[in-house]
C-alpha atoms as a PDB file:
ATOM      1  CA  UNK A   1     107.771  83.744  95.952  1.00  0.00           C
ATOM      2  CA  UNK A   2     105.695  85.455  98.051  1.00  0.00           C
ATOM      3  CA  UNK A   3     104.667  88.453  95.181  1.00  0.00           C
ATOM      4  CA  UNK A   4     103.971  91.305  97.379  1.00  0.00           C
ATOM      5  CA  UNK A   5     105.359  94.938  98.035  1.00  0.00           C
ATOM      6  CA  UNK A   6     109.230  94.111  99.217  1.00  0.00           C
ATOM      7  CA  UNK A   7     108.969  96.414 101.966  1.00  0.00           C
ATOM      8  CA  UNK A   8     106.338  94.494 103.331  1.00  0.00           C
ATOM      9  CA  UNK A   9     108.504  91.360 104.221  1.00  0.00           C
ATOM     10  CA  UNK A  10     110.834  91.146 107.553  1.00  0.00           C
ATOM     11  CA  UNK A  11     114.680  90.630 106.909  1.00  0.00           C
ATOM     12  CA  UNK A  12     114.309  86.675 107.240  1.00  0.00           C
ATOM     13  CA  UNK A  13     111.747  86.545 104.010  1.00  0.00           C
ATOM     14  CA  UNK A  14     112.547  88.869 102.139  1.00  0.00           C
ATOM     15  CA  UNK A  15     116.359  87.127 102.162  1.00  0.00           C
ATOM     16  CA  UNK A  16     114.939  84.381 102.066  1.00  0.00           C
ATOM     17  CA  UNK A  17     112.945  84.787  99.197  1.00  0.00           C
ATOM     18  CA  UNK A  18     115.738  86.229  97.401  1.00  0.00           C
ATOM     19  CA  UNK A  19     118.012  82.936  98.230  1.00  0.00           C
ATOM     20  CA  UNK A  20     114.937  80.551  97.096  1.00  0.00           C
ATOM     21  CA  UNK A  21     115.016  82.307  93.362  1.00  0.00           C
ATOM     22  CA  UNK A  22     118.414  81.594  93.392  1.00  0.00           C
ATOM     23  CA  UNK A  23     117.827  78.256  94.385  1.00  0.00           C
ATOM     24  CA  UNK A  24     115.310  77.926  91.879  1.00  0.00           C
ATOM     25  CA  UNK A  25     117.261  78.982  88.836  1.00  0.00           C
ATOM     26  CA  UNK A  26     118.646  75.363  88.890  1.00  0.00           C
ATOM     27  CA  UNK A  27     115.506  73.954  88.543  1.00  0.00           C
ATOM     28  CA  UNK A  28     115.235  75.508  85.079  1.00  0.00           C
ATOM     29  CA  UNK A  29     118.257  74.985  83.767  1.00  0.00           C
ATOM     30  CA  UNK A  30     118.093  71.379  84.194  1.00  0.00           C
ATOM     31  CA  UNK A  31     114.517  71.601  82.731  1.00  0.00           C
ATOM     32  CA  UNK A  32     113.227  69.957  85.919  1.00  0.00           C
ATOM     33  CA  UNK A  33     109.150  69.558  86.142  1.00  0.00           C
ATOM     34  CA  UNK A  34     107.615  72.233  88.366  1.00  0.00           C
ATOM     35  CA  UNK A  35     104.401  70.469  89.149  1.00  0.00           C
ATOM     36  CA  UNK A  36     104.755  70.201  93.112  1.00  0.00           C
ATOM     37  CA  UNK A  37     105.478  74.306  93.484  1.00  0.00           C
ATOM     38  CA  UNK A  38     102.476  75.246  91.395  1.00  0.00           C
ATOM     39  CA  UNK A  39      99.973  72.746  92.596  1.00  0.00           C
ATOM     40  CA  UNK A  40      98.038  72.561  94.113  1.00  0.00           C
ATOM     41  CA  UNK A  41      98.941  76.150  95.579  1.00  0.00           C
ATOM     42  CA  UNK A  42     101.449  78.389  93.427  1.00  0.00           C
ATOM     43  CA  UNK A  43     104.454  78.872  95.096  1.00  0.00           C
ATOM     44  CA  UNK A  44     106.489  80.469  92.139  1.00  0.00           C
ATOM     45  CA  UNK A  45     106.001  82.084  88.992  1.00  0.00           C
ATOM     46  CA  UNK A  46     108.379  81.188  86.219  1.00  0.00           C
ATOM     47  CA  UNK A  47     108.265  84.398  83.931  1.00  0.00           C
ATOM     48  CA  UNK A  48     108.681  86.481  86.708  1.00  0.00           C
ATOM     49  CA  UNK A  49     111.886  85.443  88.131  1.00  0.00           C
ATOM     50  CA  UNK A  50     114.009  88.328  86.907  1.00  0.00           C
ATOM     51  CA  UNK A  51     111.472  90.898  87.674  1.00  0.00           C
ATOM     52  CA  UNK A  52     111.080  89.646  90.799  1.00  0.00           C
ATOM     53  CA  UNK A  53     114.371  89.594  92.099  1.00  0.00           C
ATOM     54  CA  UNK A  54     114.867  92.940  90.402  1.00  0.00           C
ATOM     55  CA  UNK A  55     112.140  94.261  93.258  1.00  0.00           C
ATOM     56  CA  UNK A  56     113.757  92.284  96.089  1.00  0.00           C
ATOM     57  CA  UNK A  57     117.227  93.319  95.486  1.00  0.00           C
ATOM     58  CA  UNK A  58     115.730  97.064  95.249  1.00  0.00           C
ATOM     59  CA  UNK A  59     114.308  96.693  98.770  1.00  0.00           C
ATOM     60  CA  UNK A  60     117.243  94.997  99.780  1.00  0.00           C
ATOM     61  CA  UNK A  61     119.449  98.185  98.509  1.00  0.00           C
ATOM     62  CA  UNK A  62     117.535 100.247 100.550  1.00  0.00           C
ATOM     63  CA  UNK A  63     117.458  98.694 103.852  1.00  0.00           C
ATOM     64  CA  UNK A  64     121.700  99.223 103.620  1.00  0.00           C
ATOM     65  CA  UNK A  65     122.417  95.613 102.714  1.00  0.00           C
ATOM     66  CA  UNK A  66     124.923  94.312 100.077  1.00  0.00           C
ATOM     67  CA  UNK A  67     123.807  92.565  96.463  1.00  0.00           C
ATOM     68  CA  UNK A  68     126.387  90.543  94.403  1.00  0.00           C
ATOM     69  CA  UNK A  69     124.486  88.261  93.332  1.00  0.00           C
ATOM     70  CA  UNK A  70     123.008  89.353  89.665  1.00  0.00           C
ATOM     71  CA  UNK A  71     120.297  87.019  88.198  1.00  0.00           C
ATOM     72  CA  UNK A  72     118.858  87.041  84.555  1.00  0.00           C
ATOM     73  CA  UNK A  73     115.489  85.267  83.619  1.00  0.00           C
ATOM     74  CA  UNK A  74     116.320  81.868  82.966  1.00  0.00           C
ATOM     75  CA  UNK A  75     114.803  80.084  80.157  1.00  0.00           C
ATOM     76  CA  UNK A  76     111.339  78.769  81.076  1.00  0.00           C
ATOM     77  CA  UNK A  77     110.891  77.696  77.369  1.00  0.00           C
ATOM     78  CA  UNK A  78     110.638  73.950  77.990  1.00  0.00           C
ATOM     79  CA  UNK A  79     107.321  74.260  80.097  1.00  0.00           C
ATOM     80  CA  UNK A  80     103.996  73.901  79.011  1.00  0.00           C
ATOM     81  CA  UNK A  81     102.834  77.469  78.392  1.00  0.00           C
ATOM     82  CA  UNK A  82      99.880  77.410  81.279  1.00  0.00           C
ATOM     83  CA  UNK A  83     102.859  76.438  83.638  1.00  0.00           C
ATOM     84  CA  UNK A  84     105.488  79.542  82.329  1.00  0.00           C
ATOM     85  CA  UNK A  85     102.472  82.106  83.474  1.00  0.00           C
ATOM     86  CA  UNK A  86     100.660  81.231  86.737  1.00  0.00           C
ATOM     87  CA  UNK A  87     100.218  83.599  89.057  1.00  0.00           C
ATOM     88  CA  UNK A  88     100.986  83.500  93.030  1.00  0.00           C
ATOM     89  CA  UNK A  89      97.988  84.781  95.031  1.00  0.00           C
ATOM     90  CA  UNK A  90      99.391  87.972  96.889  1.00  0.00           C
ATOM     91  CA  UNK A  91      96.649  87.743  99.291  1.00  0.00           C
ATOM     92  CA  UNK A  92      97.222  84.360 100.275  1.00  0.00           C
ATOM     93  CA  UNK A  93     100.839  85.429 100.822  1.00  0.00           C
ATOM     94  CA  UNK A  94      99.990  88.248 103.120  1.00  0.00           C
ATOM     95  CA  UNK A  95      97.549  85.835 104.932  1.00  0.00           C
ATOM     96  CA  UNK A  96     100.252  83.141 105.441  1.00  0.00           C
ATOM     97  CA  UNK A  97     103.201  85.637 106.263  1.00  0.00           C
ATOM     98  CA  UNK A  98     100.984  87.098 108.730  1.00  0.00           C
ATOM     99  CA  UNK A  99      99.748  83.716 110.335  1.00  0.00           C
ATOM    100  CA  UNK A 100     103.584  82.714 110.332  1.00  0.00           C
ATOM    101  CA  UNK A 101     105.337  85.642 111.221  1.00  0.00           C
ATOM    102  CA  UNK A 102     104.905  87.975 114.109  1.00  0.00           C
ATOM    103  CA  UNK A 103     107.621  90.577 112.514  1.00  0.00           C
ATOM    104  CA  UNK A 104     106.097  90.056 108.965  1.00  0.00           C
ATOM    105  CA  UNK A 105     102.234  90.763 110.549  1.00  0.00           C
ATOM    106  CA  UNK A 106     103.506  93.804 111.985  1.00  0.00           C
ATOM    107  CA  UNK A 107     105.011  95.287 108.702  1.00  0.00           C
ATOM    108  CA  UNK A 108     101.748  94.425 106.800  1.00  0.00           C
ATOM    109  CA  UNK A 109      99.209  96.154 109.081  1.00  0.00           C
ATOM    110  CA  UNK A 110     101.702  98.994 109.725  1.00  0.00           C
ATOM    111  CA  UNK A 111     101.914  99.353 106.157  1.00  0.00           C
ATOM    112  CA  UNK A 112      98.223  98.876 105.115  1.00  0.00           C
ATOM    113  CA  UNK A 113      96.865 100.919 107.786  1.00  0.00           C
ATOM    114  CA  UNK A 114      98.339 103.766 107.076  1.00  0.00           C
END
């Protein structure tokens, strides 16, 4: 989960992040430990899942492409209650997309430097 503005992220991530909460969702409903994507960076954030893909699919709407894939927040219940709220660092995010992603870099400055 890369929490920044949708717009900001080429086609490949911001699919891609989309897929990965997908992905994810099985991870909670077996009640699987979630140690090695919060530590020791934060890659997701459980009680956002929902609201998260919510802002994807939004973005994803408006760039013409197709959503059937509906997602409701799964239950995140079962983890210890630091672990249901940690918070990816969007700044980190924009510093990694950037350092990884030529098409990514050039949405971000675009975006921010206008």
């Amino acid at each position: 989960m890369w929490m920044i503005d949708p717009a900001l992220l080429c086609r490949k991530h911001l699919l891609g992040e989309h897929g990965e909460l997908h992905k994810y969702r099985h991870t909670f409903d077996k009640q699987y430990r979630i140690e090695g994507r919060i530590a020791p960076v934060v890659q997701i954030e459980p009680a956002s899942m929902a609201y998260r893909h919510d802002d994807l699919v939004q973005e994803m709407i408006a760039r013409g492409y197709v959503h059937r894939s509906p997602y409701t927040q799964p239950d995140i219940s079962y983890l210890p209650e630091d672990q249901q709220h940690v918070k990816v660092d969007p700044q980190q995010s924009l510093h990694d997309l950037c350092e990884r992603c030529p098409e990514c870099e050039r949405r971000i400055h675009g975006r921010l430097h206008d």
